[in-house]
C-alpha atoms as a PDB file:
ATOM      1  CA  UNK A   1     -29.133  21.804  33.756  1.00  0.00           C
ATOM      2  CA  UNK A   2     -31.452  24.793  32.736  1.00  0.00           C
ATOM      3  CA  UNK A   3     -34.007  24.067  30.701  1.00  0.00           C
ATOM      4  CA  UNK A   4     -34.563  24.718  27.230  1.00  0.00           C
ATOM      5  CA  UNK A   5     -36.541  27.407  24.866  1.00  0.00           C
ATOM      6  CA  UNK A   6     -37.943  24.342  23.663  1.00  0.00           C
ATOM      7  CA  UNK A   7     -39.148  23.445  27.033  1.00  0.00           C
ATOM      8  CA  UNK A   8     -40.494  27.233  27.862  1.00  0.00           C
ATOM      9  CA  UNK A   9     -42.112  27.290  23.810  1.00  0.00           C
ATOM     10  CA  UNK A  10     -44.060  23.299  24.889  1.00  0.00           C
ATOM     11  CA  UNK A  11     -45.088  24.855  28.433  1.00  0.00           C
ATOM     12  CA  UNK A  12     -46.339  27.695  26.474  1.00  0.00           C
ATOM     13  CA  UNK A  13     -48.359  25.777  24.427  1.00  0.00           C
ATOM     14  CA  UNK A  14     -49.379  23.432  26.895  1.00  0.00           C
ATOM     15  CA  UNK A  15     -51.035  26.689  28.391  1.00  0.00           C
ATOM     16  CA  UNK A  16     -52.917  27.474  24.977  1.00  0.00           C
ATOM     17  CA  UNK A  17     -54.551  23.958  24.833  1.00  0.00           C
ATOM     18  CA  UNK A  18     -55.755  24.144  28.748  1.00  0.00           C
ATOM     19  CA  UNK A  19     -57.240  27.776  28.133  1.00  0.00           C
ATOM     20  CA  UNK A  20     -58.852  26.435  24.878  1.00  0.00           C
ATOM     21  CA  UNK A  21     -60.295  23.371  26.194  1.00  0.00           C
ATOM     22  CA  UNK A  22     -61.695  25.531  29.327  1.00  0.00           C
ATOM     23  CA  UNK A  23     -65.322  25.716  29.769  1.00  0.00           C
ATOM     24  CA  UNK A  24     -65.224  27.881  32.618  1.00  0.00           C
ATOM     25  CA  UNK A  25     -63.175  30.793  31.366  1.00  0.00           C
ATOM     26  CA  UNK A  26     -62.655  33.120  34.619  1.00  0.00           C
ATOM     27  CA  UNK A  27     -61.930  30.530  37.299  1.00  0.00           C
ATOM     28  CA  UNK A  28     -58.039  30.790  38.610  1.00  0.00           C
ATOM     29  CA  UNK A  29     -55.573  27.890  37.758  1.00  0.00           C
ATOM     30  CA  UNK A  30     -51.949  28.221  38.906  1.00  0.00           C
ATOM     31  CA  UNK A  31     -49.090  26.558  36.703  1.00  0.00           C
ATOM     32  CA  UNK A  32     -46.268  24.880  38.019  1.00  0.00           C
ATOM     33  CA  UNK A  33     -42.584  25.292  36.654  1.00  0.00           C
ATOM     34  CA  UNK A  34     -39.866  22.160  37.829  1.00  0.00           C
ATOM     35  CA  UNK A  35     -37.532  23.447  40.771  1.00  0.00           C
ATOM     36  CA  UNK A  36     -34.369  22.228  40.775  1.00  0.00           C
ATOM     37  CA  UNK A  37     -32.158  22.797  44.509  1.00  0.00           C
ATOM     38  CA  UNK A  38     -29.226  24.759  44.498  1.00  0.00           C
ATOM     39  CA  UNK A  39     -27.360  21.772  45.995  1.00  0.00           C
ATOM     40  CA  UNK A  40     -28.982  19.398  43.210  1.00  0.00           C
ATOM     41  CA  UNK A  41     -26.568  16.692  42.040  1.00  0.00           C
ATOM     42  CA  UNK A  42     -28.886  14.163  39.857  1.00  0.00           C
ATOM     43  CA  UNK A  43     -28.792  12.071  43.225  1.00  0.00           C
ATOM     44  CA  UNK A  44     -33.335  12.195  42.978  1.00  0.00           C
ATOM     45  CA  UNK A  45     -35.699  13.621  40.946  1.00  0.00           C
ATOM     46  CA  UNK A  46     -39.160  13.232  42.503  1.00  0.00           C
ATOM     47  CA  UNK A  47     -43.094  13.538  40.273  1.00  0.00           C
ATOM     48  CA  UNK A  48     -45.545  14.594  42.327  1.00  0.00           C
ATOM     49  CA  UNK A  49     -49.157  14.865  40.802  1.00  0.00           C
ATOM     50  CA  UNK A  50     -49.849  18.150  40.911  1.00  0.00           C
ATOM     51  CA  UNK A  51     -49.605  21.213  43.373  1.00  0.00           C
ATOM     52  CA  UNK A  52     -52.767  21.907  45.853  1.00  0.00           C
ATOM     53  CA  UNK A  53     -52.293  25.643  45.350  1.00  0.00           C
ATOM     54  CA  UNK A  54     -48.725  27.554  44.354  1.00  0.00           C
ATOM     55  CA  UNK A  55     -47.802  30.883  44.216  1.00  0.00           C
ATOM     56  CA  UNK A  56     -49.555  32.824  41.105  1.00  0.00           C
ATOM     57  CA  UNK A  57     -52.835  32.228  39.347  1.00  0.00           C
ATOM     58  CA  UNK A  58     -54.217  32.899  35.591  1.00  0.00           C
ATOM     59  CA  UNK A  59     -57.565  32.227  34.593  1.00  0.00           C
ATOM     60  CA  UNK A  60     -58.313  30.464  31.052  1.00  0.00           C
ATOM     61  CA  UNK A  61     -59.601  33.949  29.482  1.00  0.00           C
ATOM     62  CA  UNK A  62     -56.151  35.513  30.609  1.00  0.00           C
ATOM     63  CA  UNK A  63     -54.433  32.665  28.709  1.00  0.00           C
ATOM     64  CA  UNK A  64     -56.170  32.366  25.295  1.00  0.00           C
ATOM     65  CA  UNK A  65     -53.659  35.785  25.166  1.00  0.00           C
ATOM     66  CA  UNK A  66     -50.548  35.247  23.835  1.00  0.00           C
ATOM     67  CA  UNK A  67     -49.163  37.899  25.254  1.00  0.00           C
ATOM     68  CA  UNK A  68     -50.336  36.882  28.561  1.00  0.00           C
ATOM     69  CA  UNK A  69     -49.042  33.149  28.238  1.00  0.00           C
ATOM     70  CA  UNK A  70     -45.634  34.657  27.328  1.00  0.00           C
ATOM     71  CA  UNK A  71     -45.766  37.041  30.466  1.00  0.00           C
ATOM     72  CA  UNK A  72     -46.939  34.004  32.661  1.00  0.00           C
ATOM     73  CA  UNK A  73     -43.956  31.528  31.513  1.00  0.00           C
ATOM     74  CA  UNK A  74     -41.565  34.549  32.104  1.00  0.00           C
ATOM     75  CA  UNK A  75     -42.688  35.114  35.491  1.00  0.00           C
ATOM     76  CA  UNK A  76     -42.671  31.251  36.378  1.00  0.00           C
ATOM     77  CA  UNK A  77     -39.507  30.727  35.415  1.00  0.00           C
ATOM     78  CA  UNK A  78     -38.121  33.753  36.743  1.00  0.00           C
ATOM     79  CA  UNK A  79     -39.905  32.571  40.184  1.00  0.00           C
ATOM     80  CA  UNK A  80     -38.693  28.725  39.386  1.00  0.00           C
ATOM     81  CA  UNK A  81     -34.959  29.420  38.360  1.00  0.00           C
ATOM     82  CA  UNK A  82     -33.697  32.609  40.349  1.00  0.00           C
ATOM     83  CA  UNK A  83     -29.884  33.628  39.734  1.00  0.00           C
ATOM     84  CA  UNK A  84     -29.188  33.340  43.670  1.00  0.00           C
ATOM     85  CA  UNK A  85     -30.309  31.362  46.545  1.00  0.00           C
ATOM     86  CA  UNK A  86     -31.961  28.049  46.580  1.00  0.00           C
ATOM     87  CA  UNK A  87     -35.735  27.815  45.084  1.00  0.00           C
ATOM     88  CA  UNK A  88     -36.074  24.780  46.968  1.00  0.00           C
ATOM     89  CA  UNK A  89     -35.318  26.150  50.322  1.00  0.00           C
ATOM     90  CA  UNK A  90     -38.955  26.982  50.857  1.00  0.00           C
ATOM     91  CA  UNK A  91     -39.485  23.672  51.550  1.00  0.00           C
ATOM     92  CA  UNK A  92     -37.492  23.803  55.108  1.00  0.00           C
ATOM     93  CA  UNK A  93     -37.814  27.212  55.544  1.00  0.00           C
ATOM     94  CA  UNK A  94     -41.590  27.030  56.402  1.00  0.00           C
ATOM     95  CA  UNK A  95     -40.604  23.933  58.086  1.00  0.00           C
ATOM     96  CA  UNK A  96     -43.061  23.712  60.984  1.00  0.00           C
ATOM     97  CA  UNK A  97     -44.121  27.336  60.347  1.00  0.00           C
ATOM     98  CA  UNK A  98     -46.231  28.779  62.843  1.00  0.00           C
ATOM     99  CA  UNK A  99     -47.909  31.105  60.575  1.00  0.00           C
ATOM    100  CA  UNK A 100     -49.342  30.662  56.998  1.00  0.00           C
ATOM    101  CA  UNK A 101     -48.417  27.261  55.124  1.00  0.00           C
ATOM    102  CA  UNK A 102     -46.210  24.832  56.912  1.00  0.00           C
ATOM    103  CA  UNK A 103     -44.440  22.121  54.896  1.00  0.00           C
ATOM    104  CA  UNK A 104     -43.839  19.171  58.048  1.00  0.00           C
ATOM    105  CA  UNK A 105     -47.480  18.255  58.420  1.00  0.00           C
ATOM    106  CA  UNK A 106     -47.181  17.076  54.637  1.00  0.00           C
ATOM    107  CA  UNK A 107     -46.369  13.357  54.417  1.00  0.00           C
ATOM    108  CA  UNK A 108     -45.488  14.107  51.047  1.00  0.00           C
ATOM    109  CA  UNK A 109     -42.357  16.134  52.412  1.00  0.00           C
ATOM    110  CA  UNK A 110     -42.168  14.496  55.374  1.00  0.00           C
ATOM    111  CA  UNK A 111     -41.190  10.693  53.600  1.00  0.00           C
ATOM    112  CA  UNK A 112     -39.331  12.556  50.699  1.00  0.00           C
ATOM    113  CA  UNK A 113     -36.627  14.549  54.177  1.00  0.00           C
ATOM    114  CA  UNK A 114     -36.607  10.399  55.498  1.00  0.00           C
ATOM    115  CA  UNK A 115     -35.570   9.416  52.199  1.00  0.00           C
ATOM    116  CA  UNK A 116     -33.106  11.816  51.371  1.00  0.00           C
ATOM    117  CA  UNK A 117     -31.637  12.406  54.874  1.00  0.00           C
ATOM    118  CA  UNK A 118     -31.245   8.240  54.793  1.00  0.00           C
ATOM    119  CA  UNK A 119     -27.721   8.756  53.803  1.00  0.00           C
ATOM    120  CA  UNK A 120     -26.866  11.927  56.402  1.00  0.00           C
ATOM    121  CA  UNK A 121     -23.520  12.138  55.022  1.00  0.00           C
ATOM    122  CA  UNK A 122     -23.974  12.460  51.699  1.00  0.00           C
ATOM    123  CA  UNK A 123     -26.430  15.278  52.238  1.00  0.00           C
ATOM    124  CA  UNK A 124     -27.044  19.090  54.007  1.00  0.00           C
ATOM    125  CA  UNK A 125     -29.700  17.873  56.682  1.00  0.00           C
ATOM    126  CA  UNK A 126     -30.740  21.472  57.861  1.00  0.00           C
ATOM    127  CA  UNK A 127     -31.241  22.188  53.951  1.00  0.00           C
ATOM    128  CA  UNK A 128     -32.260  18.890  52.641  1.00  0.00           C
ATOM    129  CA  UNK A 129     -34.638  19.865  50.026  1.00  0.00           C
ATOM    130  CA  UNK A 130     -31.836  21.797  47.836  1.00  0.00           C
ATOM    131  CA  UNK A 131     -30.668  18.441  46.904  1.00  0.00           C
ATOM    132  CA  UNK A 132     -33.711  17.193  44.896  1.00  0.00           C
ATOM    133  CA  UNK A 133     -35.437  18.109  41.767  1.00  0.00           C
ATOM    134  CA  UNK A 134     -39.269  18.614  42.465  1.00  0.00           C
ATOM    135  CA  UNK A 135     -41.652  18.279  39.378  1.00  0.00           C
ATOM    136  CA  UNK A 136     -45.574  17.510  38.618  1.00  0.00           C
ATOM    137  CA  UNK A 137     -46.984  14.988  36.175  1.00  0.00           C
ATOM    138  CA  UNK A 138     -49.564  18.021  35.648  1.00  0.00           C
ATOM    139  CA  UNK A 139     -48.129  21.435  35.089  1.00  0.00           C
ATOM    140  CA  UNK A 140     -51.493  22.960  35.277  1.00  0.00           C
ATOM    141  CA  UNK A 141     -53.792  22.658  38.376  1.00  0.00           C
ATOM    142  CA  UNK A 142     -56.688  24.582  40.275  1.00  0.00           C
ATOM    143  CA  UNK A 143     -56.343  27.748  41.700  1.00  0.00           C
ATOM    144  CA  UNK A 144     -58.391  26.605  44.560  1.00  0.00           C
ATOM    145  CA  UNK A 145     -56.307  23.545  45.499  1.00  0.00           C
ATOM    146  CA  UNK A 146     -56.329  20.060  44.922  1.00  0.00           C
ATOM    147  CA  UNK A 147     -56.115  18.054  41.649  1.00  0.00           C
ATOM    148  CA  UNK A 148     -56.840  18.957  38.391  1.00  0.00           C
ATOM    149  CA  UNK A 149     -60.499  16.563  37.659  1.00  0.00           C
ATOM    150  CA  UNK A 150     -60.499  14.547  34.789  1.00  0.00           C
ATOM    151  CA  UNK A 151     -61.216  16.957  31.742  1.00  0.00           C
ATOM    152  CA  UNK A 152     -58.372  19.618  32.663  1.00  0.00           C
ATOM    153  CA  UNK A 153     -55.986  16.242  32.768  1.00  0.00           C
ATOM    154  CA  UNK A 154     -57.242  15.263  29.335  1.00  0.00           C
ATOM    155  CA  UNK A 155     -56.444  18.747  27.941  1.00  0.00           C
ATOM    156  CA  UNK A 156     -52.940  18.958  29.219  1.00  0.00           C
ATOM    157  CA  UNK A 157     -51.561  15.559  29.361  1.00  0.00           C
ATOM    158  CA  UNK A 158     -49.708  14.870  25.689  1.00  0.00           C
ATOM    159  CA  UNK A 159     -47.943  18.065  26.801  1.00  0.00           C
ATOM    160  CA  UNK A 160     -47.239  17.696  29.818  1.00  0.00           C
ATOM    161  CA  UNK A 161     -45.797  13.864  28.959  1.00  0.00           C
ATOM    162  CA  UNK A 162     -43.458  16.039  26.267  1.00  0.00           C
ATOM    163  CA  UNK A 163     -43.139  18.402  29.320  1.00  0.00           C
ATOM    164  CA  UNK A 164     -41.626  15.532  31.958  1.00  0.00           C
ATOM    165  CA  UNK A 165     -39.321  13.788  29.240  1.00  0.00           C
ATOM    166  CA  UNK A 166     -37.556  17.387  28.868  1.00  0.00           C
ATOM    167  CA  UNK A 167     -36.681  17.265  32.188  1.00  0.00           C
ATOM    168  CA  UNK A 168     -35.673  14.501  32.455  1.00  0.00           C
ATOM    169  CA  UNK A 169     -33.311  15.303  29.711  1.00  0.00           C
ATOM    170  CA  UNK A 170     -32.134  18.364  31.220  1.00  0.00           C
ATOM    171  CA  UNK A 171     -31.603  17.306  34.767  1.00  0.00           C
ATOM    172  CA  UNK A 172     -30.357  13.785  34.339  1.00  0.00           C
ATOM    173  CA  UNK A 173     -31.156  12.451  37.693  1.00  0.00           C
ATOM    174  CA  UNK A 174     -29.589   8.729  38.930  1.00  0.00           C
ATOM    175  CA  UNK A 175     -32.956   7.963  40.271  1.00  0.00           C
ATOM    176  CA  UNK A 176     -36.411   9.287  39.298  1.00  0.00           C
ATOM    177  CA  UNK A 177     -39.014   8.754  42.241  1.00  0.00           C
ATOM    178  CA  UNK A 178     -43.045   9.008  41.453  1.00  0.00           C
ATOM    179  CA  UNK A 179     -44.824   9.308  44.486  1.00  0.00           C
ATOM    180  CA  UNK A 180     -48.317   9.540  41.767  1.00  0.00           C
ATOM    181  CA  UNK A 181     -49.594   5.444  42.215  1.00  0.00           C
ATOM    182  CA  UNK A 182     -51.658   4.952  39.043  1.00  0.00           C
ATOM    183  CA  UNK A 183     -51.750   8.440  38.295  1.00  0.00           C
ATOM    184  CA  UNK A 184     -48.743   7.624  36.128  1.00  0.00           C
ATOM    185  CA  UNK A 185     -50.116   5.319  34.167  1.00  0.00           C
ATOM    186  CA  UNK A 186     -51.534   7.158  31.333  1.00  0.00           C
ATOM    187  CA  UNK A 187     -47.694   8.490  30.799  1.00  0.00           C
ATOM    188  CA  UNK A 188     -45.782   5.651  30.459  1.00  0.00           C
ATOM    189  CA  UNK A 189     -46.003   5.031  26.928  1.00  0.00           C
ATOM    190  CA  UNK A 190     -44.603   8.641  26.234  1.00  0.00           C
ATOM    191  CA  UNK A 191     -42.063   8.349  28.706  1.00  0.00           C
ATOM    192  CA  UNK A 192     -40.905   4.638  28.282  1.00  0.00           C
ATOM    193  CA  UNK A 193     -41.684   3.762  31.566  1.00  0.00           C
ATOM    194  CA  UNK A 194     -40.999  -0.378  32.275  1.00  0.00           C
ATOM    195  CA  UNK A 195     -41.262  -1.554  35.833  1.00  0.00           C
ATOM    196  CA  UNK A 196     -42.145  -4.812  37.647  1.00  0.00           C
ATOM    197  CA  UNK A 197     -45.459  -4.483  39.592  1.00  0.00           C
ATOM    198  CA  UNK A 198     -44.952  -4.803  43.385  1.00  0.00           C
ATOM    199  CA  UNK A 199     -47.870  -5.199  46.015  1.00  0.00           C
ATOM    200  CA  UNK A 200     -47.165  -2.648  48.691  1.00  0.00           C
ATOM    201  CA  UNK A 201     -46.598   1.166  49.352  1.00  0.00           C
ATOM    202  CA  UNK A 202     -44.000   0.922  46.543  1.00  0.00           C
ATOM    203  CA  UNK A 203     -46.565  -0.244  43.101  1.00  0.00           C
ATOM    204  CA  UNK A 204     -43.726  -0.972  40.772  1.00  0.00           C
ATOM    205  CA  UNK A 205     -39.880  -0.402  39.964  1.00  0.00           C
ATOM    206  CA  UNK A 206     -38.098  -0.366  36.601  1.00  0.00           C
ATOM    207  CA  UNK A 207     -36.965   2.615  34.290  1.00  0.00           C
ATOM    208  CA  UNK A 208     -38.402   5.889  33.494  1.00  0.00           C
ATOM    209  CA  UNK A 209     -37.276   6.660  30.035  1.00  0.00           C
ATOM    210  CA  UNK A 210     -33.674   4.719  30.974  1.00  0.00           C
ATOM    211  CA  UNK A 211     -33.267   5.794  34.957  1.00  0.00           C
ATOM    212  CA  UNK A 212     -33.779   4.115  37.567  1.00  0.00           C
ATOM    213  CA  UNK A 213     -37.402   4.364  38.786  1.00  0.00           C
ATOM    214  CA  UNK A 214     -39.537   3.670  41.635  1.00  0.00           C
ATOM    215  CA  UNK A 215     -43.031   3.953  41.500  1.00  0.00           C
ATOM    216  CA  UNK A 216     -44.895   4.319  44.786  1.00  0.00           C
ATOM    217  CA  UNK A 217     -48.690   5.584  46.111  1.00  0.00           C
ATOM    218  CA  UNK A 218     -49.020   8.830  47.266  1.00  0.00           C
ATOM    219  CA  UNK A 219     -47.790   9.066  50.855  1.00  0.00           C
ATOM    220  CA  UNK A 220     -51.011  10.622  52.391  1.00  0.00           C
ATOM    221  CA  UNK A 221     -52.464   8.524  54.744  1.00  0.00           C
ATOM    222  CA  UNK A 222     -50.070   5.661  54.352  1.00  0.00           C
ATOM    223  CA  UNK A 223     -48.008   4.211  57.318  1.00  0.00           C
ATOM    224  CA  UNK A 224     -44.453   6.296  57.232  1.00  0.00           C
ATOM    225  CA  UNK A 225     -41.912   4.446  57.892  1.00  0.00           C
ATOM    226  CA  UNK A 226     -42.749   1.134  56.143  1.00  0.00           C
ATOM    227  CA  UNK A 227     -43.026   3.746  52.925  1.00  0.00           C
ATOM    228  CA  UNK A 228     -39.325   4.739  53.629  1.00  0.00           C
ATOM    229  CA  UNK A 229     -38.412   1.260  53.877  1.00  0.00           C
ATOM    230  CA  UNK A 230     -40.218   0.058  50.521  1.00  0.00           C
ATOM    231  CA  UNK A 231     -38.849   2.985  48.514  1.00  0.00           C
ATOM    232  CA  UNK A 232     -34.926   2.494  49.674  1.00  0.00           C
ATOM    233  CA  UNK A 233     -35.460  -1.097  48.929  1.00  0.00           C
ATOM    234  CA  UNK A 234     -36.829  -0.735  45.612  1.00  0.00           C
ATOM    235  CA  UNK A 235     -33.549   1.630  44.992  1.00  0.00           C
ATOM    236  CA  UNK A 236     -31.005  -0.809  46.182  1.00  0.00           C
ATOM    237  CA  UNK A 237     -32.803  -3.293  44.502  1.00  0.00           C
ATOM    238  CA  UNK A 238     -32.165  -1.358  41.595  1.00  0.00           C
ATOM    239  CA  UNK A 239     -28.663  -0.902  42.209  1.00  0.00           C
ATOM    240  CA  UNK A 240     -28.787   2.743  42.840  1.00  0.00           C
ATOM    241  CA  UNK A 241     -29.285   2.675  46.733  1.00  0.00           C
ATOM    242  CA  UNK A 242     -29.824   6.122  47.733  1.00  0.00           C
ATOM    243  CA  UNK A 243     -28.968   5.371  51.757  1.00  0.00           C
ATOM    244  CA  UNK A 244     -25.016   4.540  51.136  1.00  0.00           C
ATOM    245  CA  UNK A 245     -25.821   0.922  51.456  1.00  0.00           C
ATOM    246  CA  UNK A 246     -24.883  -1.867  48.955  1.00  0.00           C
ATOM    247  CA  UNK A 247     -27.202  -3.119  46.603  1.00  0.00           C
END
């Protein structure tokens, strides 16, 4: 399941055309690399937007250097695909952290634990998070936090849509889960993405490039548990329930 050099070579390059297409040449942007959880089985890959701050920052005049872009994609993967432990263990490790960055008052995490913990057998609940694959429809984001605005999007997004079908490729999950809403939208040609609009927490379900895909807002803000319920139903309604239960 490791990705490819011709994954690392398009993430490279994806990293040219953001420094390129940078007006602001010294402000920090961090780059995200897929992690995939030790205890990963293909049983859910899950798109989130983008990251609101992550671990190391470059700023456009670091990357027009393509020395420095190599460095960079070194060091991310290095950081993204270490040869022991779990990468995805940070994720209930600073589980109601008292200090620094906790991960529980995120509803992002906090729907995707309900959602994977809905079968408790099938999973390691005290370690939940090694069983997913965690990826970004933008690789490339502030350094600052938040979303990328409309103009780094543009400059990244062909690449980044070569970017997610790679992964896809390489991980071969059963069900692909984009907790983006509309954000999506502008991928779907490149990533043969079909589904049948739904009004609700869950916007649509159908097939990302051939697996099984839901489609739902982002979780901030929404009500959690009917968002647990939407996105297990759209699964079994897909035939691929994720909660042991029959389609």
């Amino acid at each position: 399941m490791a990705l490819s050099l011709v994954y690392e070579r398009t993430f490279e390059r994806t990293l040219e055309e953001v420094a390129l297409a940078a007006i602001d040449l010294d402000t920090p942007l961090v780059p995200f690399w897929p992690l995939r959880g030790a205890a990963y089985d293909g049983r859910l890959l899950v798109i989130g937007r983008s990251v609101n701050g992550w671990v190391e920052d470059w700023t456009p005049r670091q990357l027009r250097d393509e020395a420095v872009r190599r460095s960079a994609v070194a060091w991310m993967r290095a950081d993204a695909e270490p040869k022991d432990g779990c990468r995805m263990r940070w994720v209930t490790d600073l589980w109601g952290a008292r200090d620094g960055y906790s991960t529980s008052p995120s509803a992002f995490w906090r729907v995707l634990r309900r959602i994977i913990l809905s079968d408790p057998t099938a999973v390691d609940a005290e370690h939940w998070s090694s069983h997913l694959v965690w990826t970004n429809l933008y690789k490339v984001a502030p350094g600052a936090g938040w979303n990328p605005g409309a103009d780094l999007q543009r400059a990244q997004r062909q690449s980044a849509t070569e970017l997610l079908a790679l992964e896809i490729e390489a991980f071969a999950p059963q069900r692909v889960l984009a907790l983006t809403g509309g954000w999506i939208d502008p991928f779907a040609d490149g990533l043969r993405l079909t589904v049948t609009p739904r009004s609700g927490l869950v916007e649509g379900v159908g097939e990302l490039l051939g697996r099984p895909c839901v489609v739902a807002k982002h979780p901030m803000g929404k009500p959690e548990s009917p968002f647990v319920a939407e996105v297990l139903r759209g699964f079994a309604d897909l035939g691929v329930p994720i909660d042991g239960s029959d389609a």
